[in-house]
C-alpha atoms as a PDB file:
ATOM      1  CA  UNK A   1       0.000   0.000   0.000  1.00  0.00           C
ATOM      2  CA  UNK A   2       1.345   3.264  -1.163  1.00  0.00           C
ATOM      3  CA  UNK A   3       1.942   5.698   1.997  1.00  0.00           C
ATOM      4  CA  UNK A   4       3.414   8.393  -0.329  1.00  0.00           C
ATOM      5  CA  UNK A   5       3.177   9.622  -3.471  1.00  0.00           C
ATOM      6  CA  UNK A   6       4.834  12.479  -5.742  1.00  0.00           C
ATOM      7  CA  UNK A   7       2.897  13.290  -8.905  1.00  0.00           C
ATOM      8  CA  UNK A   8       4.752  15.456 -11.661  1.00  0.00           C
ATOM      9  CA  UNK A   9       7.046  17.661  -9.379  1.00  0.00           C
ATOM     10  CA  UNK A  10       9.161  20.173 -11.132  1.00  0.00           C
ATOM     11  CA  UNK A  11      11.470  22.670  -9.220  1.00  0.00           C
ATOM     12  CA  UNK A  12      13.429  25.659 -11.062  1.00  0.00           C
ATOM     13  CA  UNK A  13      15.055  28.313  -8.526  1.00  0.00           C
ATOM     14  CA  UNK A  14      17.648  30.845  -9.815  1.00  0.00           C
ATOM     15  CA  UNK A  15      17.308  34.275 -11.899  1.00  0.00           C
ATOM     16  CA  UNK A  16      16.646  33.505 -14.362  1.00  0.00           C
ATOM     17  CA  UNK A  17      15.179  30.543 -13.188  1.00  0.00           C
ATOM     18  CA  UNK A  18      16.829  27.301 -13.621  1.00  0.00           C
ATOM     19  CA  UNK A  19      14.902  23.460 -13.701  1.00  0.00           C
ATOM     20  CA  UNK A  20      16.726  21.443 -11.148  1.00  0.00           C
ATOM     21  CA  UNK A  21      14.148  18.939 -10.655  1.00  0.00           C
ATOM     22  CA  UNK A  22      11.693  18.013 -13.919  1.00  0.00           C
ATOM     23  CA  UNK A  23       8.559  15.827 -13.665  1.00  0.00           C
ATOM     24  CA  UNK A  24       9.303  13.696 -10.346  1.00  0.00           C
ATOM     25  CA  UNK A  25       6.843  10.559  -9.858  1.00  0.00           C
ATOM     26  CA  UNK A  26       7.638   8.501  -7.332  1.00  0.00           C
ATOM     27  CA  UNK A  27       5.521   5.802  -4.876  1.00  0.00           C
ATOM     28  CA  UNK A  28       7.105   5.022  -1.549  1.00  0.00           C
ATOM     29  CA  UNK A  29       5.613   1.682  -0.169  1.00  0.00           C
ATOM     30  CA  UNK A  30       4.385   0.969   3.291  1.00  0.00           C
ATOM     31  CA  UNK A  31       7.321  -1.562   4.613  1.00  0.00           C
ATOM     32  CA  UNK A  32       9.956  -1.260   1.719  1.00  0.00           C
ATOM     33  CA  UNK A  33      13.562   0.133   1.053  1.00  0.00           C
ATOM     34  CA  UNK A  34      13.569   2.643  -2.006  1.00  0.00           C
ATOM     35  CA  UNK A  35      17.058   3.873  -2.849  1.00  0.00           C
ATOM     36  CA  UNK A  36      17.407   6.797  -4.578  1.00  0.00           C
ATOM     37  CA  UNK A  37      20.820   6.634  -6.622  1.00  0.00           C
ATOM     38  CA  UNK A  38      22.510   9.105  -8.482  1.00  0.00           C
ATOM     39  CA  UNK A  39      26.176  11.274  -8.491  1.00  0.00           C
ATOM     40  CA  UNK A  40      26.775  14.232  -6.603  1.00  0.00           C
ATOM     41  CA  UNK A  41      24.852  16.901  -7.705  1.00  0.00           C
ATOM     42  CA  UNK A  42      22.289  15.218  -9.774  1.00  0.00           C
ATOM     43  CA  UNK A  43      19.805  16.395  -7.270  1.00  0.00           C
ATOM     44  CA  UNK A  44      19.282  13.726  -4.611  1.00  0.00           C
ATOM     45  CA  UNK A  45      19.205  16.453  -1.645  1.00  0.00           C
ATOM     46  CA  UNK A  46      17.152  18.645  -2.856  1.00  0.00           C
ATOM     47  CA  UNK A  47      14.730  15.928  -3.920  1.00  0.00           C
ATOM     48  CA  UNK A  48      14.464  14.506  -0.058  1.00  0.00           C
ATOM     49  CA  UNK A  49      13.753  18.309   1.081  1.00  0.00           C
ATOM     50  CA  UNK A  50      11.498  19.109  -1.533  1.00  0.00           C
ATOM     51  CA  UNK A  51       9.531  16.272  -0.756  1.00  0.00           C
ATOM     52  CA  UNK A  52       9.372  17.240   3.189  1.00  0.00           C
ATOM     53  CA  UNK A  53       8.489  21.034   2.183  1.00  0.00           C
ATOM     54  CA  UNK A  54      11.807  22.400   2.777  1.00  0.00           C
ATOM     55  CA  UNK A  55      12.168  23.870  -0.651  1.00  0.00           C
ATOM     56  CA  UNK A  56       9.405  26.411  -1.509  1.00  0.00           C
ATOM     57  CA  UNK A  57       7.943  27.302  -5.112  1.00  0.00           C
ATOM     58  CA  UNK A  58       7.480  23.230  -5.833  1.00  0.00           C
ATOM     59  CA  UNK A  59       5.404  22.507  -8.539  1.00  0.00           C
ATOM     60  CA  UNK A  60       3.781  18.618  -8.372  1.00  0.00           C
ATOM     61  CA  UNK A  61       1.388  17.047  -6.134  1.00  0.00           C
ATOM     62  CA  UNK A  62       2.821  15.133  -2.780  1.00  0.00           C
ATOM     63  CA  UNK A  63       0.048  12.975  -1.078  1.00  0.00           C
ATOM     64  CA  UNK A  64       0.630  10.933   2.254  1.00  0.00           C
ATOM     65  CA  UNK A  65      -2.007   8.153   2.831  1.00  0.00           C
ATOM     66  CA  UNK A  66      -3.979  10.011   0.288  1.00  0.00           C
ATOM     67  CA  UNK A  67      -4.235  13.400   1.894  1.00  0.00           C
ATOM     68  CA  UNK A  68      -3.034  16.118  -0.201  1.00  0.00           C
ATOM     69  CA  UNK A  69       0.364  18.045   1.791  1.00  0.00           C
ATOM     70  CA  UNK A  70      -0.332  21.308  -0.276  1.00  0.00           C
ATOM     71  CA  UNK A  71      -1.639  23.006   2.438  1.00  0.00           C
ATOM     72  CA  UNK A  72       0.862  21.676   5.473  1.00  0.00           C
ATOM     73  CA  UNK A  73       3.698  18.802   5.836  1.00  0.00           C
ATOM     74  CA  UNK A  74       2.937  19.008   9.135  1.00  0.00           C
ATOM     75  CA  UNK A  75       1.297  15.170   9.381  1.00  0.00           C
ATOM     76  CA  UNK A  76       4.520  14.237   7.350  1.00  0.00           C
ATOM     77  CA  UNK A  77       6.855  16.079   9.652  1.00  0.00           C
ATOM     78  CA  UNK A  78       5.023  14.138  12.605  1.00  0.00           C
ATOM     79  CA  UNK A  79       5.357  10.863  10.806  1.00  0.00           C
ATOM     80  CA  UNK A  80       9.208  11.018  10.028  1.00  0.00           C
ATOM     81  CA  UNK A  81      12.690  10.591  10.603  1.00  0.00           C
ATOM     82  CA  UNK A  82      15.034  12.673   8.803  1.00  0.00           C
ATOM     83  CA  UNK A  83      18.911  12.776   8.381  1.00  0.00           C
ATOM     84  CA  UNK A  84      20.396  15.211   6.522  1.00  0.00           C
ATOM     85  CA  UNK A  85      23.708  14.928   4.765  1.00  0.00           C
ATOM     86  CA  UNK A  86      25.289  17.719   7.396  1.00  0.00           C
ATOM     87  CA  UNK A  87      24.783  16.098  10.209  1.00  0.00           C
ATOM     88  CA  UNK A  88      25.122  18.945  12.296  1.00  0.00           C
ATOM     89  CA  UNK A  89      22.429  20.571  10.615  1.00  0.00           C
ATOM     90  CA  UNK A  90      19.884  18.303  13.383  1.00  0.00           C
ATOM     91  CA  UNK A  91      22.027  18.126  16.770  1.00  0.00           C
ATOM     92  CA  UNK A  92      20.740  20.401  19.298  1.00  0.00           C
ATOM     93  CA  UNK A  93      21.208  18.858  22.266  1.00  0.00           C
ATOM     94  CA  UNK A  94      24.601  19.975  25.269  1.00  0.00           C
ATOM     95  CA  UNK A  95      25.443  16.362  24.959  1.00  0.00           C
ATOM     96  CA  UNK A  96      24.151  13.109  23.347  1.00  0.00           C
ATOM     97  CA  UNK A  97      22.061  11.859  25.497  1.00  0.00           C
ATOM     98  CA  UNK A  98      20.246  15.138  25.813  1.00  0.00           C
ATOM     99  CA  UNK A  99      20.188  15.145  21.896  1.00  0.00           C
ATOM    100  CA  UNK A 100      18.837  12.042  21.839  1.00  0.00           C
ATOM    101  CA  UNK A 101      15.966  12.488  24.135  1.00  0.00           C
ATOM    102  CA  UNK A 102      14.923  15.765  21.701  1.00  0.00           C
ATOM    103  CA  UNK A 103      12.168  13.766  20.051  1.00  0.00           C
ATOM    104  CA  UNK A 104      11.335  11.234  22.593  1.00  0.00           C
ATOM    105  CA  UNK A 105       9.961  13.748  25.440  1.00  0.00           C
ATOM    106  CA  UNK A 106       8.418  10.785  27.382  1.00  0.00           C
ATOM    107  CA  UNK A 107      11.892   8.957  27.776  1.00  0.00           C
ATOM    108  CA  UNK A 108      13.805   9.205  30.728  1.00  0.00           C
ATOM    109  CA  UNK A 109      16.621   7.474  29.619  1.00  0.00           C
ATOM    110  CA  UNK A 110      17.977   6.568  25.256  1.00  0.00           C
ATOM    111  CA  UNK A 111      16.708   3.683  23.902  1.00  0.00           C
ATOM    112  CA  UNK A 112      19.724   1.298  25.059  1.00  0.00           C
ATOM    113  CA  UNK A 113      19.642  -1.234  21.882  1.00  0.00           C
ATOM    114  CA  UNK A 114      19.580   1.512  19.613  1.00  0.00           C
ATOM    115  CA  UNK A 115      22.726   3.397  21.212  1.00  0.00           C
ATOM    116  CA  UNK A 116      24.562   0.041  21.691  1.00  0.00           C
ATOM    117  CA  UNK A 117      24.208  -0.781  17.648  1.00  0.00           C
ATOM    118  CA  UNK A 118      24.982   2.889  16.683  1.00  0.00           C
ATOM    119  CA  UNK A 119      28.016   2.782  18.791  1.00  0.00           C
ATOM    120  CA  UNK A 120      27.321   5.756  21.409  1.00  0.00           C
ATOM    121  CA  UNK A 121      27.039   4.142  24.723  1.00  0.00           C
ATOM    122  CA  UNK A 122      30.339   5.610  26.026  1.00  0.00           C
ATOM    123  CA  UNK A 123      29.435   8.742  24.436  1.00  0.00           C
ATOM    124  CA  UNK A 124      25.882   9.634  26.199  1.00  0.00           C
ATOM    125  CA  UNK A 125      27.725  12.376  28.617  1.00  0.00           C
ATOM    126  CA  UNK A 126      29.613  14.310  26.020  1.00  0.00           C
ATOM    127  CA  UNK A 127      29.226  17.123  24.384  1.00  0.00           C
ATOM    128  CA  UNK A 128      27.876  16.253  20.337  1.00  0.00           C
ATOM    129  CA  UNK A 129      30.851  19.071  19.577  1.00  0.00           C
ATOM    130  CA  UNK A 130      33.256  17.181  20.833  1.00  0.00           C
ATOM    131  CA  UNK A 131      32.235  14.278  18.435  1.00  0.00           C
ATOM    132  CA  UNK A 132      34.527  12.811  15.194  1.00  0.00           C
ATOM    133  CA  UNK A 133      32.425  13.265  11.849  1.00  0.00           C
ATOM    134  CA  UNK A 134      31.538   9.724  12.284  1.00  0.00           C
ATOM    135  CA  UNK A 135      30.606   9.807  15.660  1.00  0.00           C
ATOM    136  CA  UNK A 136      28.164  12.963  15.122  1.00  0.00           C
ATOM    137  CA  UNK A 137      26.788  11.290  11.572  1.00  0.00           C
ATOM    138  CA  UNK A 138      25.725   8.033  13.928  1.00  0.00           C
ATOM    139  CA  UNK A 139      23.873  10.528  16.869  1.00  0.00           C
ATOM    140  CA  UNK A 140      21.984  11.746  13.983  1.00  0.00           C
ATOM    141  CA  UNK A 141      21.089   8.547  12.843  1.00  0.00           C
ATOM    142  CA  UNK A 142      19.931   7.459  16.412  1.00  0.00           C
ATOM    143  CA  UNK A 143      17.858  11.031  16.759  1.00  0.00           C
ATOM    144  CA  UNK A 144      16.226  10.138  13.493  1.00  0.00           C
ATOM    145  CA  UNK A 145      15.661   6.060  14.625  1.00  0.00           C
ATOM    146  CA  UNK A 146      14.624   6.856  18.517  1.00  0.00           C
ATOM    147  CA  UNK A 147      10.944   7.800  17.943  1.00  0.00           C
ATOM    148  CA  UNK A 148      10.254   4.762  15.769  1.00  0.00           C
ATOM    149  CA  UNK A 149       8.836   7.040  12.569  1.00  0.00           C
ATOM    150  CA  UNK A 150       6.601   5.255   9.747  1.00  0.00           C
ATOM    151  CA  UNK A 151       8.510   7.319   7.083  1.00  0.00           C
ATOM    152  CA  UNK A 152      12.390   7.266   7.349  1.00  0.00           C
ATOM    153  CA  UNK A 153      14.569  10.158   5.398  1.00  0.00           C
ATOM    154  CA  UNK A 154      18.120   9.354   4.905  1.00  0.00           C
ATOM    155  CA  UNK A 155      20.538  11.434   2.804  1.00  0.00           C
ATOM    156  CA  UNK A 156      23.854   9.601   2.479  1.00  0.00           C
ATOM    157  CA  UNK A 157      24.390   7.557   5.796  1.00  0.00           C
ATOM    158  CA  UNK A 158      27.149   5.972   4.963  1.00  0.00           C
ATOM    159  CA  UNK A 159      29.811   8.328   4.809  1.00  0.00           C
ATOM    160  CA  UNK A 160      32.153   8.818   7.597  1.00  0.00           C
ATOM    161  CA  UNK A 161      30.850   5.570   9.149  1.00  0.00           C
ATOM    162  CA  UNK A 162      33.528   3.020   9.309  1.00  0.00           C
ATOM    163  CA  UNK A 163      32.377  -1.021   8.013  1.00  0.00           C
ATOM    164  CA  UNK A 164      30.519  -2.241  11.424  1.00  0.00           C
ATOM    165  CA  UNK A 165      28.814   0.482  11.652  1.00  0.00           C
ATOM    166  CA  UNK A 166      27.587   0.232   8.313  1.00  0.00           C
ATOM    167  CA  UNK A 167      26.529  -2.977   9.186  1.00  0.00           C
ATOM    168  CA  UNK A 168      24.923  -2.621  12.098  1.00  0.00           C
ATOM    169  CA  UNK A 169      22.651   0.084  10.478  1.00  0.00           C
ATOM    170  CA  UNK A 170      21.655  -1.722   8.069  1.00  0.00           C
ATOM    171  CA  UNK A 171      20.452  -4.236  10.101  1.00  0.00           C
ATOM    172  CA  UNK A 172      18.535  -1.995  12.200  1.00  0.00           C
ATOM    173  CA  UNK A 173      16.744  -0.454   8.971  1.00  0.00           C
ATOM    174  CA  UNK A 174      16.078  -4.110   7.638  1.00  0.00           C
ATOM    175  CA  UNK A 175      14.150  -4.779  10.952  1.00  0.00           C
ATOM    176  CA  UNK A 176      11.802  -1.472  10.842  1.00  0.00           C
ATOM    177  CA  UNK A 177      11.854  -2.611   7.356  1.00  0.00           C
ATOM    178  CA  UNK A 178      10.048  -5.824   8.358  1.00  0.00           C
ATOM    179  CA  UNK A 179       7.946  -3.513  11.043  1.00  0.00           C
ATOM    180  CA  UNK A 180       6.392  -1.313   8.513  1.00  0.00           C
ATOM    181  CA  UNK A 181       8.777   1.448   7.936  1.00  0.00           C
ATOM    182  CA  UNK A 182       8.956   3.286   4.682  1.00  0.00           C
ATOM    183  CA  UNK A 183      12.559   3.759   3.812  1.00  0.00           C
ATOM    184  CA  UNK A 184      14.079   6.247   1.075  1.00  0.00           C
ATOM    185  CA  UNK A 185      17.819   6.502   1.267  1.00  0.00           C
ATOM    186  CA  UNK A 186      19.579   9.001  -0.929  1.00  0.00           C
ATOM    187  CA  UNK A 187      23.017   7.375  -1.632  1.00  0.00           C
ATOM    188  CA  UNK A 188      25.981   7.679  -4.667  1.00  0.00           C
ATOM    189  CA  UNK A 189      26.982   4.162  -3.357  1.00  0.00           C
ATOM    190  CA  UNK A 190      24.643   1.248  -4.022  1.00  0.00           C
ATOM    191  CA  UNK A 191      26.870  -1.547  -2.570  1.00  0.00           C
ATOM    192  CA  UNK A 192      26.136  -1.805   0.777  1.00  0.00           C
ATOM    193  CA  UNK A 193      21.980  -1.332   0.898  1.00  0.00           C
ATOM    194  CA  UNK A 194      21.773  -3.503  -2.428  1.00  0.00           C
ATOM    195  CA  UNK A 195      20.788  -6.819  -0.796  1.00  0.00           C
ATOM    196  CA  UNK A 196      17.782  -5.331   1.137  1.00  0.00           C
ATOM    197  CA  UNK A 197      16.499  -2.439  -1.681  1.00  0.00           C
ATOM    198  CA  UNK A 198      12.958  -2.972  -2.713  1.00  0.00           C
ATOM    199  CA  UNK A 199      12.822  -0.242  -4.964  1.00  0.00           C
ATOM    200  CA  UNK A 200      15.260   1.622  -7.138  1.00  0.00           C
ATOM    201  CA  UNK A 201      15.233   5.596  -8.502  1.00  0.00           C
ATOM    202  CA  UNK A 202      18.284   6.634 -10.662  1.00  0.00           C
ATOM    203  CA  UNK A 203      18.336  10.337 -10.445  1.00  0.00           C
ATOM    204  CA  UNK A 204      20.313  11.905 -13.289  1.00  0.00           C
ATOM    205  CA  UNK A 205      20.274  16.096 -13.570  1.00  0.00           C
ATOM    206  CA  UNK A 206      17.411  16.416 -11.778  1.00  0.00           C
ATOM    207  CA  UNK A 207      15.507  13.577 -13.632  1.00  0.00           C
ATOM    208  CA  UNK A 208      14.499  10.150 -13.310  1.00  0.00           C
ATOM    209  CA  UNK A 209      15.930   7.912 -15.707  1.00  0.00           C
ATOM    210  CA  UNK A 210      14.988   4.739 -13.629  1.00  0.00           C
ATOM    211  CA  UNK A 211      12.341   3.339 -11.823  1.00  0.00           C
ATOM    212  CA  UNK A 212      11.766  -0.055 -11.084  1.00  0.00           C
ATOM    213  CA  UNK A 213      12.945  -3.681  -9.608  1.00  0.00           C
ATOM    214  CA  UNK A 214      16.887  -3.542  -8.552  1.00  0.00           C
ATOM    215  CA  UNK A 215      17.749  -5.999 -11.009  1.00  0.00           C
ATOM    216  CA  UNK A 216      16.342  -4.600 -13.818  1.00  0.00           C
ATOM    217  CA  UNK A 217      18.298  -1.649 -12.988  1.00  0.00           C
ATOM    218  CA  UNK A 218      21.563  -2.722 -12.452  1.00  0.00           C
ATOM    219  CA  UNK A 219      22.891  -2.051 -15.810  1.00  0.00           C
ATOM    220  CA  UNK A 220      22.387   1.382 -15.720  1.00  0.00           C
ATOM    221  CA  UNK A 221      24.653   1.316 -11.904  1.00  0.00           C
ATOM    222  CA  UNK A 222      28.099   2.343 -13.925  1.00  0.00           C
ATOM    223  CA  UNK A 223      30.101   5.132 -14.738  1.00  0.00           C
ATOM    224  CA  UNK A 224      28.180   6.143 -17.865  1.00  0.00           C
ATOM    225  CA  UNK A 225      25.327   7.880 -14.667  1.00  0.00           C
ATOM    226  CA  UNK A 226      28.453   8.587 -12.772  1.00  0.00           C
ATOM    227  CA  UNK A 227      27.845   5.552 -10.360  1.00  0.00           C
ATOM    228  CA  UNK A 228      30.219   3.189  -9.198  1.00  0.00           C
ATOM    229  CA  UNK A 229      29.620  -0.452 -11.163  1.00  0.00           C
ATOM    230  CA  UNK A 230      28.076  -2.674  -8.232  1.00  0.00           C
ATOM    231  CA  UNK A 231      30.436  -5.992  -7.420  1.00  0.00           C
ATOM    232  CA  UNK A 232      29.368  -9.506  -9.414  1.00  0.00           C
ATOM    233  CA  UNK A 233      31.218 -11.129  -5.753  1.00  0.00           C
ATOM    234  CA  UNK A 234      27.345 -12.579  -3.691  1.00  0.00           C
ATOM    235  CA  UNK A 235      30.430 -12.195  -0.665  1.00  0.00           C
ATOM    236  CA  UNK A 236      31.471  -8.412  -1.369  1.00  0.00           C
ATOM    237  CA  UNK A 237      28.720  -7.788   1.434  1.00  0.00           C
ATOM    238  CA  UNK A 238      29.772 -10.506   3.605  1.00  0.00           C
ATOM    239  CA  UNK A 239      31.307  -9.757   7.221  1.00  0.00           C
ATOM    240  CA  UNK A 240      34.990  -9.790   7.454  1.00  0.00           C
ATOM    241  CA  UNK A 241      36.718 -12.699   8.808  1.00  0.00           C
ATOM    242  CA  UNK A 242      37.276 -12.754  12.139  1.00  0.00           C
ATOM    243  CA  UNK A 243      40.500 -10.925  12.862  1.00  0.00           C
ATOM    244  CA  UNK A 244      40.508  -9.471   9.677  1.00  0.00           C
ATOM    245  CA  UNK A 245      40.144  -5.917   8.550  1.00  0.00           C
ATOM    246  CA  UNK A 246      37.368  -3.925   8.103  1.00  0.00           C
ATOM    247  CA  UNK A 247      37.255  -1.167   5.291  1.00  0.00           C
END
């Protein structure tokens, strides 16, 4: 069942005005993984905030269960997680667990599975300034996970984090996955989220030039759409060996 929908949204900003986004139609699926997948700058970014109402002067149609959002994202807003690329665009918080407990109001205490996969149990007294790029790129991720949202924003995850962590979000997302979260992560890497996307968008200058089944796709993943060929190796995903290293 479709939980939201963009219908024929164009975006032009500049003077003279310049089309950055042209005729966007896209279906996000209750309980699926849609990655959107394109090179920097093609537009990925400004897609994600357009869709949330960040971006004014939109022009399209964006429905959530069926309820136009012309008038407010507010319901969306309620609904959703969001991490930006900058992570420190979305830490407010004197230290992490304050920052965590932003959008949780009746917690007394971070949820204590999600810190311990994100890494940030020895880091709930310190100040999120004080954090490695890494570091502050996983408290974001937490901030976005910790009030369980049925609509999950992420624009490029990935970078800074080191392999296990990596892993041990993607776990995490393939288990609200199976709860009934709607995923769309906004990624120039495919690699990694591959094995658990439901969905694929290839975003090229501000335009769709895919839309479909993974597979299907997958020809189009290479350097001809500035994308990074996915491995043919079924164990490029694969855990390291113990004691060896991790990328």
């Amino acid at each position: 069942m479709a939980i939201l929908v963009v219908k024929a949204l164009s975006l032009a900003l500049g003077d003279p005005p310049r089309e950055l986004l042209s005729g966007i139609d896209l279906t996000l699926r209750s309980g699926s993984i849609t990655l959107l997948l394109g090179p920097n700058g093609c537009g990925k970014s400004l897609l994600l905030r357009t869709i949330l109402g960040l971006v004014p002067r939109a022009s399209g149609e964006i429905t959530l269960q069926g309820q136009s959002l012309r008038r407010s994202f507010r319901d969306l807003h309620r609904l959703s997680g969001v991490v930006f690329q900058n992570p420190d665009q979305q830490l407010f918080g004197n230290t992490v667990r304050e920052d965590l407990l932003i959008g949780t109001p009746r917690m007394e205490e971070p949820d204590g599975e999600l810190i311990q996969v994100l890494g940030l149990t020895d880091l709930l007294d310190r100040s999120p300034a004080e954090l490695s790029g890494g570091q502050r790129r996983r408290l974001a991720i937490a901030g976005a996970l910790a009030p369980d949202p049925k609509l999950l924003f992420l624009d490029e995850p990935f970078i800074e984090l080191d392999y296990p962590s990596i892993q041990r979000l993607l776990m995490r997302l393939d288990t609200m996955r199976k709860g009934g979260c709607t995923i769309i992560l906004a990624s120039h890497e495919s690699q990694d989220i591959w094995p658990l996307v439901d969905h694929l968008v290839i975003l090229r200058n501000g335009t769709i030039i895919y839309q479909g089944v993974p597979e299907a796709g997958r020809r189009l993943v290479g350097p001809e759409n500035g994308l990074r060929p996915l491995s043919n190796d079924p164990l490029s995903n694969a855990p390291p060996a113990p004691g060896g290293a991790t990328s």
